[in-house]
C-alpha atoms as a PDB file:
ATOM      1  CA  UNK A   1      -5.747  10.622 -12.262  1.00  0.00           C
ATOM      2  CA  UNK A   2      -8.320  12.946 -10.531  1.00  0.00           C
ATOM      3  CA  UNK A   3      -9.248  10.444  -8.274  1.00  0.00           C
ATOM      4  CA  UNK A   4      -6.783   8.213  -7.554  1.00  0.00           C
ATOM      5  CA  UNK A   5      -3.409   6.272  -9.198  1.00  0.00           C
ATOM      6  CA  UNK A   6      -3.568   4.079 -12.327  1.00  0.00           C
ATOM      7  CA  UNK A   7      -0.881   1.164 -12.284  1.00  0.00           C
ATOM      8  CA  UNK A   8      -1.181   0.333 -16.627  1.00  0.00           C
ATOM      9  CA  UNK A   9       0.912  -2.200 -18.990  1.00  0.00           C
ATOM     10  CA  UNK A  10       3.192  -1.646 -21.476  1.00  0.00           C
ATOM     11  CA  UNK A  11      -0.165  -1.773 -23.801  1.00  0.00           C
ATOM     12  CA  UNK A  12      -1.554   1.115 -21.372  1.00  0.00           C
ATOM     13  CA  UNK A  13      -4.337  -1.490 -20.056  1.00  0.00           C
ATOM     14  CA  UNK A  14      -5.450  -0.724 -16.233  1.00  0.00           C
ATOM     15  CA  UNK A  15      -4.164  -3.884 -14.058  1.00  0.00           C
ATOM     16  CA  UNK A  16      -4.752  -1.936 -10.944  1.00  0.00           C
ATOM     17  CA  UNK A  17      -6.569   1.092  -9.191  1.00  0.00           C
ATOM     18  CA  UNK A  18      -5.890   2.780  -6.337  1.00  0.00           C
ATOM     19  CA  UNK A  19      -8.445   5.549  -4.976  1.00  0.00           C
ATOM     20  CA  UNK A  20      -9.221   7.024  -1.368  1.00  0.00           C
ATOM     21  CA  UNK A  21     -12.665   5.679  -0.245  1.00  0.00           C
ATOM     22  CA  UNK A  22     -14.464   6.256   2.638  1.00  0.00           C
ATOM     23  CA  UNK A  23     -11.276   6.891   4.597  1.00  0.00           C
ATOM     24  CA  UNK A  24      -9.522   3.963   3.220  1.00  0.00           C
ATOM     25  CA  UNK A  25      -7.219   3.535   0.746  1.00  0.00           C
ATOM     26  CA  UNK A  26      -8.649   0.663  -1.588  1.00  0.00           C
ATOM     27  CA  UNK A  27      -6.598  -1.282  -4.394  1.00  0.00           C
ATOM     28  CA  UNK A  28      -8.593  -2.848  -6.806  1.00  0.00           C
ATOM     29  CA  UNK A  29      -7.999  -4.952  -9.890  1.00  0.00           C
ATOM     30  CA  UNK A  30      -8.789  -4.179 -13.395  1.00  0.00           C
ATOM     31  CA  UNK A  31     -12.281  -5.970 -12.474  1.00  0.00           C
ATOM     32  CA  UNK A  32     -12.487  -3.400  -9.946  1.00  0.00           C
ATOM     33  CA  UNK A  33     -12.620  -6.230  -6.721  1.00  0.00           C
ATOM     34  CA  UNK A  34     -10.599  -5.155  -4.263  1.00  0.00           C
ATOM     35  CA  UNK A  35      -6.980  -6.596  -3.616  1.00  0.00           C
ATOM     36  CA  UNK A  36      -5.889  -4.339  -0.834  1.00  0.00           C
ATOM     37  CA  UNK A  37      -7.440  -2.177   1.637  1.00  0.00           C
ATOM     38  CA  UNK A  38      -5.270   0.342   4.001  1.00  0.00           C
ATOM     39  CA  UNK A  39      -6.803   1.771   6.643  1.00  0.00           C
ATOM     40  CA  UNK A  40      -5.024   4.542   8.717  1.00  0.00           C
ATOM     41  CA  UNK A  41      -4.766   3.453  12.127  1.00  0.00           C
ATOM     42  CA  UNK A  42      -3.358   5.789  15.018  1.00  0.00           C
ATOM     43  CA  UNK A  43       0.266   5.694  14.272  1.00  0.00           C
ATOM     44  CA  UNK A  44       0.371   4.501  10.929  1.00  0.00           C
ATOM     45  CA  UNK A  45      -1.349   1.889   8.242  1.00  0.00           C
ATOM     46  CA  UNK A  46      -3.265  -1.820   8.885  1.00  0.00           C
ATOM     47  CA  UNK A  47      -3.247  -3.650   5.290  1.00  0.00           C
ATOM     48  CA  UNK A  48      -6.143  -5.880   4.837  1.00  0.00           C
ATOM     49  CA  UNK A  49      -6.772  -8.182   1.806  1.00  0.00           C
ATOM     50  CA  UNK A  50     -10.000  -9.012  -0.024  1.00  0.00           C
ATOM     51  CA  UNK A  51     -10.803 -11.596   2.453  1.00  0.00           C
ATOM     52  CA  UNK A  52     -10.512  -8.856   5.347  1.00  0.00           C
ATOM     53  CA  UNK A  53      -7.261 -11.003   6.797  1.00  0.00           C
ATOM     54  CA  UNK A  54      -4.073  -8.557   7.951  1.00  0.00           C
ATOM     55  CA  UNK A  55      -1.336  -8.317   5.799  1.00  0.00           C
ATOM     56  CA  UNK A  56       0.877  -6.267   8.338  1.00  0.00           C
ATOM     57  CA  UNK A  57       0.607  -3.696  10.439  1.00  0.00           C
ATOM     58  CA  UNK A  58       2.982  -0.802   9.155  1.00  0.00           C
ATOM     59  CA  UNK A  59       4.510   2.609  11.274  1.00  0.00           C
ATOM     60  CA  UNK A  60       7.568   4.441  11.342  1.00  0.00           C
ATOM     61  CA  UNK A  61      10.189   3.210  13.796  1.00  0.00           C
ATOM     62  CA  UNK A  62      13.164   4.295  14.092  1.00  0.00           C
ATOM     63  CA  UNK A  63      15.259   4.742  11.179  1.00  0.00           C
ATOM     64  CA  UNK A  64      12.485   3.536   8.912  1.00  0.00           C
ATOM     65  CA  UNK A  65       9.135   1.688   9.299  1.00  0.00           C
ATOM     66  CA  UNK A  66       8.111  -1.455  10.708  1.00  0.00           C
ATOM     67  CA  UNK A  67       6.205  -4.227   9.112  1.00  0.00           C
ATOM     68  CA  UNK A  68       4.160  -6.234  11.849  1.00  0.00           C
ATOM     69  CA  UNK A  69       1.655  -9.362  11.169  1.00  0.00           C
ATOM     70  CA  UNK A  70      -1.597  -9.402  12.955  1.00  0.00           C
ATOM     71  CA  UNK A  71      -0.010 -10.933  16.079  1.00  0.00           C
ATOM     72  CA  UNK A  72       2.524  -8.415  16.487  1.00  0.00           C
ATOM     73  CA  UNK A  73       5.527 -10.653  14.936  1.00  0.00           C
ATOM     74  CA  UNK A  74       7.715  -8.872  12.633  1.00  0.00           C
ATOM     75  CA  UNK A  75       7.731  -9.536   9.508  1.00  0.00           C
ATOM     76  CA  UNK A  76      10.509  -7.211   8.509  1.00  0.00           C
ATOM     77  CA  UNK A  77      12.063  -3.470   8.361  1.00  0.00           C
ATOM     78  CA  UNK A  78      12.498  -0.990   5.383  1.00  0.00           C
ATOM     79  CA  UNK A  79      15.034   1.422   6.013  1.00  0.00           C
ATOM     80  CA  UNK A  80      15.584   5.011   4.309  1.00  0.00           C
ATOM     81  CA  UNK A  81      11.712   5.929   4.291  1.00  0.00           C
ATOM     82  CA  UNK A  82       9.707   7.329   7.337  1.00  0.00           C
ATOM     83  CA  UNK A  83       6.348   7.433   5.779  1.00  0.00           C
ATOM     84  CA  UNK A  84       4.121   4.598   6.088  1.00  0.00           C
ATOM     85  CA  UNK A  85       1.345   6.005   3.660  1.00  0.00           C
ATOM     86  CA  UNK A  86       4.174   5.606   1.059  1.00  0.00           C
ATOM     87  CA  UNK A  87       5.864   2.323   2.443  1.00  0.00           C
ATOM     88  CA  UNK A  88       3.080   0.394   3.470  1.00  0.00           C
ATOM     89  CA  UNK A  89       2.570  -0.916  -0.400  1.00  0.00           C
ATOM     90  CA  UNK A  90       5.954  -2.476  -0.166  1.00  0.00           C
ATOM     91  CA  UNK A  91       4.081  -5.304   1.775  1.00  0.00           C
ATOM     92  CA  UNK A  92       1.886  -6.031  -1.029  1.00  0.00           C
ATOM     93  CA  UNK A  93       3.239  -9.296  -2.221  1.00  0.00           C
ATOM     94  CA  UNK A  94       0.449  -9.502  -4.786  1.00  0.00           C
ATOM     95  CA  UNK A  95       2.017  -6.729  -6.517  1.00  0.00           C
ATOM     96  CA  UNK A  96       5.825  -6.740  -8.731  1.00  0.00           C
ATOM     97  CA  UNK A  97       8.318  -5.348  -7.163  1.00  0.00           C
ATOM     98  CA  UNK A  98       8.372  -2.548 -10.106  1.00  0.00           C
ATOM     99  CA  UNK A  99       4.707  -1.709  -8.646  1.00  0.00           C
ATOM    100  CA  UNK A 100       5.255  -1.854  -5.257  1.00  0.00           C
ATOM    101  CA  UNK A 101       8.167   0.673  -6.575  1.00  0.00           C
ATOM    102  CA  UNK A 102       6.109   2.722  -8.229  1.00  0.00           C
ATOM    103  CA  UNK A 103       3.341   3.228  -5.644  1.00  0.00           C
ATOM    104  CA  UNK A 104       5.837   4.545  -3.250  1.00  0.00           C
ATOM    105  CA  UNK A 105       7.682   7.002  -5.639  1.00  0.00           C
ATOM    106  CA  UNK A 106       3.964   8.200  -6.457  1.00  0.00           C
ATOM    107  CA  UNK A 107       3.374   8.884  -2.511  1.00  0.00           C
ATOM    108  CA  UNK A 108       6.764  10.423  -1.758  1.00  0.00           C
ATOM    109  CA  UNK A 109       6.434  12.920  -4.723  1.00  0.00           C
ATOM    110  CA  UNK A 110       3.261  13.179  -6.745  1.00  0.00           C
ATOM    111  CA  UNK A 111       0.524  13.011  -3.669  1.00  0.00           C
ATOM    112  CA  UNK A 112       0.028  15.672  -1.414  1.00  0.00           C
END
């Protein structure tokens, strides 16, 4: 799309939206409330849910990125990918794996 990603079913419905707004990255549902928020933060991503509570706190270190909670504990590591615009939706537990999948392929090689 134009103006954002599409995540569709097998039947082509919309189960989720993702569009730039306002600075942020917002994923919304097929209601169009939002499930995720990212906003870029100095060295990478801060993922916020609908409630406005941190998900994780997500920048490259290292050999990969780094998945932090609000507090600063980590939650864990993803190797292989330096890019936290593209990572940072593997923290998205709300999501299927296949989706989470799918959002980062779309970021590594469709958006520029």
């Amino acid at each position: 799309k134009d103006d954002g990603v599409e995540i569709e079913d097998a039947g082509g419905s919309r189960l989720y939206k993702l569009k730039l707004e306002d600075g942020d990255w917002k994923l919304k549902d097929a209601s169009g409330a939002i499930v995720v928020k990212a906003k870029r933060k100095e060295e990478g991503f801060e993922l916020r849910d609908s409630s406005d509570k941190t998900i994780a706190k997500v920048k490259a270190s290292g050999e990969g990125l780094g998945f932090k909670s609000e507090d600063g504990r980590e939650l864990f590591k993803a190797k292989g990918i330096n890019d936290p615009l593209a990572g940072q939706w593997l923290a998205v537990e709300r999501l299927s794996p296949l989706e989470r999948a799918g959002l980062v392929v779309y970021f590594l090689e469709v958006h520029r």
